[in-house]
Protein backbone atom coordinates (compact mmCIF):
# COMPACT_ATOMS: atom_id res chain seq x y z
CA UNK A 1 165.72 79.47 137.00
CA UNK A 2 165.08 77.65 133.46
CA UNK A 3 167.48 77.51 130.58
CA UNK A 4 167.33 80.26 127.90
CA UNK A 5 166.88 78.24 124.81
CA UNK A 6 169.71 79.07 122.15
CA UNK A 7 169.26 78.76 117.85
CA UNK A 8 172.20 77.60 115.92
CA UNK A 9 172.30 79.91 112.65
CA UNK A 10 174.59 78.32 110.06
CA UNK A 11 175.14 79.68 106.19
CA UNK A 12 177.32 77.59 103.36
CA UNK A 13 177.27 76.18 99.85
CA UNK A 14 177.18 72.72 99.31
CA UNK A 15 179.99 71.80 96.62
CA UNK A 16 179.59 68.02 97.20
CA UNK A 17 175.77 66.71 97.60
CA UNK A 18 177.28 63.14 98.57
CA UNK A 19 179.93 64.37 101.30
CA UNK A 20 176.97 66.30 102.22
CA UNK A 21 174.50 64.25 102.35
CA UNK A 22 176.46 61.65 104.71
CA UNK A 23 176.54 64.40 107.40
CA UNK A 24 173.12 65.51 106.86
CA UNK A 25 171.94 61.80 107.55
CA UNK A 26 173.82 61.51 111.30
CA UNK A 27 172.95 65.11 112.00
CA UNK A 28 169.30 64.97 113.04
CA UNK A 29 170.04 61.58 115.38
CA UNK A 30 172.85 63.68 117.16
CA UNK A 31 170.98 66.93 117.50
CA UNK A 32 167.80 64.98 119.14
CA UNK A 33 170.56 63.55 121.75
CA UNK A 34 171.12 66.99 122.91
CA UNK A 35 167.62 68.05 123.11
CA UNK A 36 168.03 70.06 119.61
CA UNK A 37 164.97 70.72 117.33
CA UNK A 38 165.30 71.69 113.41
CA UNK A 39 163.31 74.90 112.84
CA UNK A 40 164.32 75.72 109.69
CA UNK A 41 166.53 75.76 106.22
CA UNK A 42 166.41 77.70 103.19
CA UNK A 43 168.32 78.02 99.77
CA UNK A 44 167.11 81.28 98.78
CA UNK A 45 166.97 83.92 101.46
CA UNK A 46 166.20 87.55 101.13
CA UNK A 47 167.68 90.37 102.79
CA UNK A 48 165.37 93.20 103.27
CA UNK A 49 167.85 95.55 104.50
CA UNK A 50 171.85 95.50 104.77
CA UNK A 51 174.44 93.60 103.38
CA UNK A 52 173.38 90.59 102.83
CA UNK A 53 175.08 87.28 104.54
CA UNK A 54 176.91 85.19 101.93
CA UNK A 55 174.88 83.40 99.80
CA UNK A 56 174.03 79.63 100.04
CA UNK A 57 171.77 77.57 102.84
CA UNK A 58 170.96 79.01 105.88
CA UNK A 59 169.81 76.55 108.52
CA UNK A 60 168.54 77.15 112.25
CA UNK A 61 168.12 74.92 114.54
CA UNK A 62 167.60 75.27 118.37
CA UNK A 63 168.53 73.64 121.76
CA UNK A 64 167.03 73.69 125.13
CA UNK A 65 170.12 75.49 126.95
CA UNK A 66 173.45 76.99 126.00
CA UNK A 67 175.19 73.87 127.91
CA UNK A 68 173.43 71.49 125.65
CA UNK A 69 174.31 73.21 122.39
CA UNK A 70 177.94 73.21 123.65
CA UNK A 71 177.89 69.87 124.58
CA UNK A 72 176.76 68.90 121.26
CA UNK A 73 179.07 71.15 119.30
CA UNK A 74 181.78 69.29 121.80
CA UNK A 75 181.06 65.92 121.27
CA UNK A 76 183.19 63.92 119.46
CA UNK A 77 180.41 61.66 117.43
CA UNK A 78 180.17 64.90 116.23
CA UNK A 79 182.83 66.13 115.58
CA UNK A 80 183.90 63.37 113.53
CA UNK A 81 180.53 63.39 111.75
CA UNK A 82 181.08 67.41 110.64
CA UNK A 83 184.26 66.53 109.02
CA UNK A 84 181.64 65.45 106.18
CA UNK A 85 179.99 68.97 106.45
CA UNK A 86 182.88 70.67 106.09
CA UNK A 87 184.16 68.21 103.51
CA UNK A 88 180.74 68.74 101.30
CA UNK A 89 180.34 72.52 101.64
CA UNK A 90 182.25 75.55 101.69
CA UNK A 91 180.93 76.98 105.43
CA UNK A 92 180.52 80.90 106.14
CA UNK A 93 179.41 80.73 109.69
CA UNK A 94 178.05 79.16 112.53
CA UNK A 95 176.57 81.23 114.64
CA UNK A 96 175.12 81.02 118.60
CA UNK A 97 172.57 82.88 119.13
CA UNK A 98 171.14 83.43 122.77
CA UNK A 99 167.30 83.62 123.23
CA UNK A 100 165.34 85.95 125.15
CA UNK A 101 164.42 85.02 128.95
CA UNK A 102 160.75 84.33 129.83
CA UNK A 103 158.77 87.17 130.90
CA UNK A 104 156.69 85.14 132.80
């Protein structure tokens, strides 16, 4: 059986571009390690029905496995890089979401 590939959804404001920007710059090296792939950011999203999620960035990104996106999450390089993230921005969520299984 494969690995279900799982997207990382994650919504906040950035307060503090430099505290930001610090993270930002160790975050893509980090993600590759763990088999991560960016897919996507965007300041201005629109909600075409409901309540809308808080506003700021939303960024998605996606792993090969649920095991490698908690090993990421878990590691401490990590860790200790977020501290920037969560220094720089004021965070809503970050979210785990589980992809569909191949119908092949």
């Amino acid at each position: 059986m494969t690995d279900i590939p799982v997207y990382i959804l994650a919504n906040f404001v950035i307060r503090d571009a430099a505290t930001y920007r610090v993270y930002e710059k160790g975050f893509f090296p980090l993600l590759k390690r763990y088999g991560g792939e960016f897919v996507t950011y965007d300041d201005a999203t629109e909600t075409l029905e409901g309540k809308a999620p808080p506003p700021g960035r939303i960024v998605i990104f996606k792993f090969p496995s649920e095991a490698a996106a908690k090993s990421w999450w878990a590691d401490p390089e990590y860790q200790a890089l977020s501290e920037h993230r969560r220094g720089g921005t004021d965070g809503q969520f970050v979210t785990l979401v589980h992809g569909l299984p191949s119908r092949g």
